[in-house]
C-alpha atoms as a PDB file:
ATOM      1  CA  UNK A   1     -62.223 -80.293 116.399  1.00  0.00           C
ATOM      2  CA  UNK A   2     -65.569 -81.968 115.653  1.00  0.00           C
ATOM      3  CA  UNK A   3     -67.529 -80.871 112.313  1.00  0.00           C
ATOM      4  CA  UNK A   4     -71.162 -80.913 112.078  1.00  0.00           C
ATOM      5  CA  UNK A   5     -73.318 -80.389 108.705  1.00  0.00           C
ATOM      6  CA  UNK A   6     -76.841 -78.727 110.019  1.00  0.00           C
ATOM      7  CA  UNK A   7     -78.328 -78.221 106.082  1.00  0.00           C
ATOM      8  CA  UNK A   8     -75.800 -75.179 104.356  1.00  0.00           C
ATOM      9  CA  UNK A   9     -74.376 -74.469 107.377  1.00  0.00           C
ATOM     10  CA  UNK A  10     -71.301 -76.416 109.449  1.00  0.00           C
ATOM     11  CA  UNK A  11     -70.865 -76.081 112.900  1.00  0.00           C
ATOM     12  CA  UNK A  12     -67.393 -76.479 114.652  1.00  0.00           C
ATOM     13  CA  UNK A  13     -67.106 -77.740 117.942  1.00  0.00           C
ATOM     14  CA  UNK A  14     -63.649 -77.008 119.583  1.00  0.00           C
ATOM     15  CA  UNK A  15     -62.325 -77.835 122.786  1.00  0.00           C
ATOM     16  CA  UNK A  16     -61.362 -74.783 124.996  1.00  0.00           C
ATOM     17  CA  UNK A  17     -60.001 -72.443 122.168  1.00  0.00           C
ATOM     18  CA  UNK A  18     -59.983 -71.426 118.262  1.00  0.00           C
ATOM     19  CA  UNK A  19     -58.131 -72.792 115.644  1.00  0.00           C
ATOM     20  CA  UNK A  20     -55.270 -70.295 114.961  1.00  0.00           C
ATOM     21  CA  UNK A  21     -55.021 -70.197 111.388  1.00  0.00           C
ATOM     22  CA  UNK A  22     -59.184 -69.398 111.700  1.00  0.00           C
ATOM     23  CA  UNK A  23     -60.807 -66.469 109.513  1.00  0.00           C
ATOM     24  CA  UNK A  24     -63.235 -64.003 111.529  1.00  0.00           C
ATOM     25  CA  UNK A  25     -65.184 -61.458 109.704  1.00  0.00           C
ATOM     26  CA  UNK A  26     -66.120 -57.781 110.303  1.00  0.00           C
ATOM     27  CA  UNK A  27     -69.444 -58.711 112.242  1.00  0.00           C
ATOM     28  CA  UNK A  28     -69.701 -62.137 114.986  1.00  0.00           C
ATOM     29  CA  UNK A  29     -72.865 -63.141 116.412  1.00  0.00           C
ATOM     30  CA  UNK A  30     -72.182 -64.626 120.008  1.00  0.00           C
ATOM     31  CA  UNK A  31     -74.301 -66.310 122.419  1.00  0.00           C
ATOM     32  CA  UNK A  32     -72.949 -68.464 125.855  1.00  0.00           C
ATOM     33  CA  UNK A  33     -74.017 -70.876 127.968  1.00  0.00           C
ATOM     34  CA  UNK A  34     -72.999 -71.387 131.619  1.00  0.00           C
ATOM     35  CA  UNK A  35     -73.908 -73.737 134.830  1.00  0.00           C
ATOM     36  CA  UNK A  36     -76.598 -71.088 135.656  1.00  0.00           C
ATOM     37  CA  UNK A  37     -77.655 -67.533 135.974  1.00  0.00           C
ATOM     38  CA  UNK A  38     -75.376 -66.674 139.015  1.00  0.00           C
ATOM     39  CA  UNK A  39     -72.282 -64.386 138.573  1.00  0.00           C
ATOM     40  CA  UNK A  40     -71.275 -65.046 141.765  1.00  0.00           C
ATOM     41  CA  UNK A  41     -72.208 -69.120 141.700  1.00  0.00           C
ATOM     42  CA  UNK A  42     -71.948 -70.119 137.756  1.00  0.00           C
ATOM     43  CA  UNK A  43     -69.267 -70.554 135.469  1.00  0.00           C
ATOM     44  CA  UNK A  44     -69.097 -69.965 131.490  1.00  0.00           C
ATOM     45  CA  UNK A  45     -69.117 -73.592 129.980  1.00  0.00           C
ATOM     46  CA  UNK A  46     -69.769 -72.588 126.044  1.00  0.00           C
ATOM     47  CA  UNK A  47     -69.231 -69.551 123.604  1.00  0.00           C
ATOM     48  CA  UNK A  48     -70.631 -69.737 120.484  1.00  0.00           C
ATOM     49  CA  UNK A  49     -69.865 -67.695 117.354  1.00  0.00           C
ATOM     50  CA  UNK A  50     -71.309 -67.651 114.031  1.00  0.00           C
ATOM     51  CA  UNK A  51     -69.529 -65.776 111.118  1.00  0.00           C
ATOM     52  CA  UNK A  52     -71.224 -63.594 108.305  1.00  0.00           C
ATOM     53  CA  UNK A  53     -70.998 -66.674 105.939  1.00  0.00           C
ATOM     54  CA  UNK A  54     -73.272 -68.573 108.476  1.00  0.00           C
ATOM     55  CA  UNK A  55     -70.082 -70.877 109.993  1.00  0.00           C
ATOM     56  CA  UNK A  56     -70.644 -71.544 113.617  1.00  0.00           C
ATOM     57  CA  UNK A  57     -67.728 -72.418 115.866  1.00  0.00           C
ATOM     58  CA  UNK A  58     -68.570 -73.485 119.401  1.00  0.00           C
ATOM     59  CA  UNK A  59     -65.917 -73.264 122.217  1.00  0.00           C
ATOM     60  CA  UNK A  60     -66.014 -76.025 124.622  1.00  0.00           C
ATOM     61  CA  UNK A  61     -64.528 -75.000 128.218  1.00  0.00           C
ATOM     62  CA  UNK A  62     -62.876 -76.773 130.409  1.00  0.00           C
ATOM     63  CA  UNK A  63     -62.860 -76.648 134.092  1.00  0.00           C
ATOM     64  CA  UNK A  64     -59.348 -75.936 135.743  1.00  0.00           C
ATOM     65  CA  UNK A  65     -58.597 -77.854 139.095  1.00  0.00           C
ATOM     66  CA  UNK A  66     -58.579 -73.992 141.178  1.00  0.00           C
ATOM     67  CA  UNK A  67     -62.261 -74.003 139.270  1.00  0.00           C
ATOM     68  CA  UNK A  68     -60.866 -71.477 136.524  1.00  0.00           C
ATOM     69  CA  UNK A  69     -61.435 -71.958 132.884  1.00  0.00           C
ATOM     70  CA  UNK A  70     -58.411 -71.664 130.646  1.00  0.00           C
ATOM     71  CA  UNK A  71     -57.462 -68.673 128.866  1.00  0.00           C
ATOM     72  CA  UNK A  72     -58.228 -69.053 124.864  1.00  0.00           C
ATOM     73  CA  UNK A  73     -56.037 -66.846 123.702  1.00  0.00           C
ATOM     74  CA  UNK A  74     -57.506 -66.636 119.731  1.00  0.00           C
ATOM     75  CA  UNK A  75     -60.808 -66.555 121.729  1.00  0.00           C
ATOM     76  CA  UNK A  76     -60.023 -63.206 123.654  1.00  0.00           C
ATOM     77  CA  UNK A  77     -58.035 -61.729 121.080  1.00  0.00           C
ATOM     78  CA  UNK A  78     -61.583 -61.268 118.839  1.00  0.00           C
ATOM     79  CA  UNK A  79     -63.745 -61.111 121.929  1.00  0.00           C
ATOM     80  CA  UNK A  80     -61.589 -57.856 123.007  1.00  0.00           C
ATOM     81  CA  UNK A  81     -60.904 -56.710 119.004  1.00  0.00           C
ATOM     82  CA  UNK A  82     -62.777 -53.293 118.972  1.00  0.00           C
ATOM     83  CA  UNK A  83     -63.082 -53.591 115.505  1.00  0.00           C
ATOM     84  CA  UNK A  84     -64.876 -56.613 115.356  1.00  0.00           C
ATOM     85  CA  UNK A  85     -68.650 -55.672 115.920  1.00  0.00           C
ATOM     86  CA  UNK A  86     -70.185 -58.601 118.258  1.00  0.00           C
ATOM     87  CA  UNK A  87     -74.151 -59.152 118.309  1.00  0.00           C
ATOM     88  CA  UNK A  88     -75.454 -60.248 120.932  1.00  0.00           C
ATOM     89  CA  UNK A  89     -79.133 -61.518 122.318  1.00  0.00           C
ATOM     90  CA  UNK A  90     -78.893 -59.786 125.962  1.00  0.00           C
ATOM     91  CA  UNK A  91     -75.573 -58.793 125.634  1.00  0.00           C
ATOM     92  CA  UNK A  92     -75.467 -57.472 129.806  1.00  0.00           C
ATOM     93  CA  UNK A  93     -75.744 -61.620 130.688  1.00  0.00           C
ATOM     94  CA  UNK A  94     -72.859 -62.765 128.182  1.00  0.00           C
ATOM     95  CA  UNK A  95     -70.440 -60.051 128.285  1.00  0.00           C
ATOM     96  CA  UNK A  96     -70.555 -60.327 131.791  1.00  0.00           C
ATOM     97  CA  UNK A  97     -69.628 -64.047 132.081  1.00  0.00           C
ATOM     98  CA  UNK A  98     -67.054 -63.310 129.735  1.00  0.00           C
ATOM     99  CA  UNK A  99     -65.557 -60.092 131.785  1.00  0.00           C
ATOM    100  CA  UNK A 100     -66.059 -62.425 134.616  1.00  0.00           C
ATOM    101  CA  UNK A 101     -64.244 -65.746 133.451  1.00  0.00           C
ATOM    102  CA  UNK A 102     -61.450 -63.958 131.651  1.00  0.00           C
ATOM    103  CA  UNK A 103     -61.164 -60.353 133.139  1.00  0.00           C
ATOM    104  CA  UNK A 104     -61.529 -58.809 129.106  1.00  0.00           C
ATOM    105  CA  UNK A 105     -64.300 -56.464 127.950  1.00  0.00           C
ATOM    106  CA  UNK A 106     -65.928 -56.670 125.034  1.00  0.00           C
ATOM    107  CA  UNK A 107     -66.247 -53.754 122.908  1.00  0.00           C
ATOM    108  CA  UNK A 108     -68.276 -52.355 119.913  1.00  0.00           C
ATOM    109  CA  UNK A 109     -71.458 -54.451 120.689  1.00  0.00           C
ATOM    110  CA  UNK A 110     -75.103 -54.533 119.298  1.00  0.00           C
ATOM    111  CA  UNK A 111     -77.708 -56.087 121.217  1.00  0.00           C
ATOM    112  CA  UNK A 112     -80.848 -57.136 119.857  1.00  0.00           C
ATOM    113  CA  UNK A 113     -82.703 -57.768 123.176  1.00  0.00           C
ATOM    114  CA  UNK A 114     -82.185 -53.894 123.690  1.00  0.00           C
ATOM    115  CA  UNK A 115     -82.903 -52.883 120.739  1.00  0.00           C
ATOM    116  CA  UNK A 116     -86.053 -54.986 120.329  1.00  0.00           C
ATOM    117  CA  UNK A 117     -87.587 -53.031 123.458  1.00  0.00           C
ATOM    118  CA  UNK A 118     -86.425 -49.926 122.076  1.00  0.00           C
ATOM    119  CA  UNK A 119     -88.513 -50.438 118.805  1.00  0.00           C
ATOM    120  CA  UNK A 120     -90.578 -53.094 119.830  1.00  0.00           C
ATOM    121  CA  UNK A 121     -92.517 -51.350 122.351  1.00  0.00           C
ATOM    122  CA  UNK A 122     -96.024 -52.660 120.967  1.00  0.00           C
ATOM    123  CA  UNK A 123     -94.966 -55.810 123.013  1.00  0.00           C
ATOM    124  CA  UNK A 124     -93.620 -57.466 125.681  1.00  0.00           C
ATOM    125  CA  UNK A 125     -92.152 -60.205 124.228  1.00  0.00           C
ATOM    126  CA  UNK A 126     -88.094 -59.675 123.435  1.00  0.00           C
ATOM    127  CA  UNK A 127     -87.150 -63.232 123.659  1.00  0.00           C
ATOM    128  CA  UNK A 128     -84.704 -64.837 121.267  1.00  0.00           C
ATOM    129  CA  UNK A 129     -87.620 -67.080 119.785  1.00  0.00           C
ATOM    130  CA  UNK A 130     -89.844 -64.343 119.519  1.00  0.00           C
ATOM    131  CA  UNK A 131     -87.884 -61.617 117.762  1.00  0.00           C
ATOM    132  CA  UNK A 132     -87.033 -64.644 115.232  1.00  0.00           C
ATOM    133  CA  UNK A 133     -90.560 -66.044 114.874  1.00  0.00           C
ATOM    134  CA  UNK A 134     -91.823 -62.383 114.648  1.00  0.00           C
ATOM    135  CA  UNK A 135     -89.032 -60.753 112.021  1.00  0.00           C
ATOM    136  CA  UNK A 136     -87.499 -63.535 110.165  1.00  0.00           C
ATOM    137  CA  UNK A 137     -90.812 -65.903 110.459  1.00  0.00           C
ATOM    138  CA  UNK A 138     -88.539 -69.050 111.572  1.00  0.00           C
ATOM    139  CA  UNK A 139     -89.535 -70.936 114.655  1.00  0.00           C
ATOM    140  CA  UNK A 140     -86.109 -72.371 116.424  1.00  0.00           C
ATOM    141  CA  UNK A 141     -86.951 -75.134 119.391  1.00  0.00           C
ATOM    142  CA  UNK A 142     -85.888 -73.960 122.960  1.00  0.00           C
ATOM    143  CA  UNK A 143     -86.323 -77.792 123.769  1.00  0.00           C
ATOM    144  CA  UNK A 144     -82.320 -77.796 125.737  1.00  0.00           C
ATOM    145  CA  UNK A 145     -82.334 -74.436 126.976  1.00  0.00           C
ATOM    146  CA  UNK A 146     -82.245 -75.796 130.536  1.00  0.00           C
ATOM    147  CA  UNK A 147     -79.458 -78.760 130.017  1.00  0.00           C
ATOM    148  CA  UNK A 148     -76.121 -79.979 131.681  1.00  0.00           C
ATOM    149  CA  UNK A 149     -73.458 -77.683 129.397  1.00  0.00           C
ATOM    150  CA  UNK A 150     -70.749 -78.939 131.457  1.00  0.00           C
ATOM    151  CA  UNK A 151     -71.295 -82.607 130.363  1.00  0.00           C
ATOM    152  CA  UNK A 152     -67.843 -83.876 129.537  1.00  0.00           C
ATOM    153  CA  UNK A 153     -69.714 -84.568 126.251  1.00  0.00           C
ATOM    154  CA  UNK A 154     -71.755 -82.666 124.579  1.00  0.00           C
ATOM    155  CA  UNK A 155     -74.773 -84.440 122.439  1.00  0.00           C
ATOM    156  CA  UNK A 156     -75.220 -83.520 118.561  1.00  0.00           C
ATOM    157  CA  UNK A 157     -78.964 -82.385 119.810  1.00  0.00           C
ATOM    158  CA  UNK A 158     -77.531 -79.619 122.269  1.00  0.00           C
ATOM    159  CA  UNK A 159     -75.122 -79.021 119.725  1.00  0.00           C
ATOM    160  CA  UNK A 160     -77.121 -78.050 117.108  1.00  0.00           C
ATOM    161  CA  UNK A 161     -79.407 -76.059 119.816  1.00  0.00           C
ATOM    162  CA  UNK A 162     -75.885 -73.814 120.496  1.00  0.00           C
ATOM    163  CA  UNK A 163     -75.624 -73.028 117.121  1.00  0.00           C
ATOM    164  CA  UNK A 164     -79.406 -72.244 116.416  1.00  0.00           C
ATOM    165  CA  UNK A 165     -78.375 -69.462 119.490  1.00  0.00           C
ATOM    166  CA  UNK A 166     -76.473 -67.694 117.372  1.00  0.00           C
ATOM    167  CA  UNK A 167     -77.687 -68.678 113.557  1.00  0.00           C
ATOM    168  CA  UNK A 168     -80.086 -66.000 113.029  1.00  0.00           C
ATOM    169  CA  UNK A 169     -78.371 -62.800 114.810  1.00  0.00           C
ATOM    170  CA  UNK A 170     -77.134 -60.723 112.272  1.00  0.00           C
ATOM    171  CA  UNK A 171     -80.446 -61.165 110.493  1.00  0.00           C
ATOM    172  CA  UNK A 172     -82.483 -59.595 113.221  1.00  0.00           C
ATOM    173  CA  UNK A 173     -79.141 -57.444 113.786  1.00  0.00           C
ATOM    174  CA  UNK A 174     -80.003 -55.852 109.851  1.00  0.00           C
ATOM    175  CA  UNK A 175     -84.159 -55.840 111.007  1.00  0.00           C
ATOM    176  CA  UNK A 176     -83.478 -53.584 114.178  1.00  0.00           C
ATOM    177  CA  UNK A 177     -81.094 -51.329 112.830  1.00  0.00           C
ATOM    178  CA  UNK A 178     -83.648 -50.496 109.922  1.00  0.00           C
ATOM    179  CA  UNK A 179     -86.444 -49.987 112.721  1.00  0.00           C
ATOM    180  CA  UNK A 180     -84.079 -48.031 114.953  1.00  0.00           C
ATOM    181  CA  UNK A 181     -83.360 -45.141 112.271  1.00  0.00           C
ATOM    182  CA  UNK A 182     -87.221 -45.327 111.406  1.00  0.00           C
ATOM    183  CA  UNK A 183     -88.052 -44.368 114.917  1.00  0.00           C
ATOM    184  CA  UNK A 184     -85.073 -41.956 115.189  1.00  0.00           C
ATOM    185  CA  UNK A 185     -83.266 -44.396 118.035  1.00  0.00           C
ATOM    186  CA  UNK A 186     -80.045 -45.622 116.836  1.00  0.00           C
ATOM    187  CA  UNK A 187     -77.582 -43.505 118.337  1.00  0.00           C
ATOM    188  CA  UNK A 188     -79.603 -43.842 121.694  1.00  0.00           C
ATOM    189  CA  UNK A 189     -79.143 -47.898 121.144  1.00  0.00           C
ATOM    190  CA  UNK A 190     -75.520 -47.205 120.575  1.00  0.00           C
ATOM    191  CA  UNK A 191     -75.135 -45.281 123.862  1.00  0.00           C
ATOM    192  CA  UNK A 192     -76.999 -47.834 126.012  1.00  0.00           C
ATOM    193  CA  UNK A 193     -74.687 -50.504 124.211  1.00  0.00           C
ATOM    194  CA  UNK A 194     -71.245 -48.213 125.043  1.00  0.00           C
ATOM    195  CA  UNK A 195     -72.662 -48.530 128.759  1.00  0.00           C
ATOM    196  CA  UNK A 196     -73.282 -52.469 129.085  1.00  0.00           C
ATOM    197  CA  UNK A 197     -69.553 -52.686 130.320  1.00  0.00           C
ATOM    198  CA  UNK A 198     -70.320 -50.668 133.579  1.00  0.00           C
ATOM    199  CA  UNK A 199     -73.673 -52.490 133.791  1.00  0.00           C
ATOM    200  CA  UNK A 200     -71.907 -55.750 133.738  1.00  0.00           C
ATOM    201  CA  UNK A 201     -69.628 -54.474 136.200  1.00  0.00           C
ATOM    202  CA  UNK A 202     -72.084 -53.328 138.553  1.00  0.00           C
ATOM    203  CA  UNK A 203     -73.759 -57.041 138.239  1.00  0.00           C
ATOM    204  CA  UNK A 204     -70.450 -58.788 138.932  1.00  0.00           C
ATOM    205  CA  UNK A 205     -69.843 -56.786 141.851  1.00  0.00           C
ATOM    206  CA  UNK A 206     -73.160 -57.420 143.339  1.00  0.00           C
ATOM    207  CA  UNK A 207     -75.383 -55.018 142.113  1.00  0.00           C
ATOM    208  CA  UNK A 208     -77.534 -56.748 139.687  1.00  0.00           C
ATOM    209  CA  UNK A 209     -80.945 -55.897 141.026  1.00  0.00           C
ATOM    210  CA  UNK A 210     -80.641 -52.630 142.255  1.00  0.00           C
ATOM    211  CA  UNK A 211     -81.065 -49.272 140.062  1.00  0.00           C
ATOM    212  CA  UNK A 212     -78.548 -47.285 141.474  1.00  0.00           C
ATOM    213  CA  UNK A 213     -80.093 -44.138 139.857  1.00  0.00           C
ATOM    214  CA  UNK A 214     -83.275 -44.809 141.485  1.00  0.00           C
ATOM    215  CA  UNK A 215     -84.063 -42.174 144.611  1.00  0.00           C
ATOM    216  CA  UNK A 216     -85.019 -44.739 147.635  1.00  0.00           C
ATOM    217  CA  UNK A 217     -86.992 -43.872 150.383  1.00  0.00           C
END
């Protein structure tokens, strides 16, 4: 396990699982990072948490021979803990790589990305960067968002780039949730949130571009 000090916060980079004497809290902000967009094509390479006291643990992944990653069991046990509530920044991408890569659904989710167009409709812009830069006033760099996360090693500048991913989510978690009972749409977030694990199922089995509830011609 590698530590990192990134100003009042340390970041934790572990190789393919959690530590398992490791403390979790009530709420986890989690973010991933894969080969590319494809279901079908990609694989997960990185899932990143970050506690309520601001501790981020990365989770390097390793590539099996048969091209399967290996099973963190401490991982999967708080990915698939109901009672853990896991924030998310478009929640349908990640909790389908992890569904994908270890066949576990992830339960009792918040998403900001859906929430931010549920409250944010004076905009189009629901980006990550945005929704910080526009409700927390931080600007984060996107500088490595296109980078090589299955490098056997990992640099301290993509490091630190993973951890930013998931630094400020439970801060624009508390923003949303305040706008979302102001415009009378919280328990319609929560719904569309109970639903992402049929969405992501849909998308794994092909059907990621296609409304299914649409009435084609």
């Amino acid at each position: 396990m590698k530590l990192i000090k990134n100003n009042n916060n340390k970041i934790f980079l572990h190789q393919n699982d959690l530590e398992d004497n490791l403390k979790t809290s009530d709420i986890i902000s989690i973010d991933t990072e894969t080969t590319g967009l494809s279901l079908q094509r990609d694989r997960l390479c990185l899932i990143q948490l970050c506690l309520q006291n601001k501790d981020c643990h990365i989770i390097k992944l390793d590539q099996r021979k048969n091209g399967k990653t290996f099973k963190p069991k401490n991982l999967i046990k708080i990915l698939s803990d109901s009672n853990v509530e896991k924030v998310f920044h478009f929640a349908r991408f990640d909790t389908a790589f992890i569904k994908k890569e270890f066949d576990i659904s992830c339960e009792n989710i918040f998403c900001t990305k859906i929430s931010s167009r549920l409250v944010r409709t004076y905009t189009d812009r629901h980006g990550l960067k945005d929704l910080i830069r526009d409700l927390l006033e931080i600007d984060i760099s996107k500088s490595q968002q296109s980078t090589d996360w299955a490098a056997s090693e990992l640099t301290n500048n993509q490091i630190l780039y993973a951890a930013k991913d998931v630094l400020y989510l439970q801060e624009l978690r508390n923003k949303l949730i305040i706008m979302l009972k102001r415009e009378g749409r919280l328990e319609l977030a929560k719904k569309i949130f109970n639903f992402l694990d049929i969405r992501t199922e849909l998308d794994i089995l092909g059907w990621q571009k296609e409304d299914i509830y649409s009435h084609s011609i």
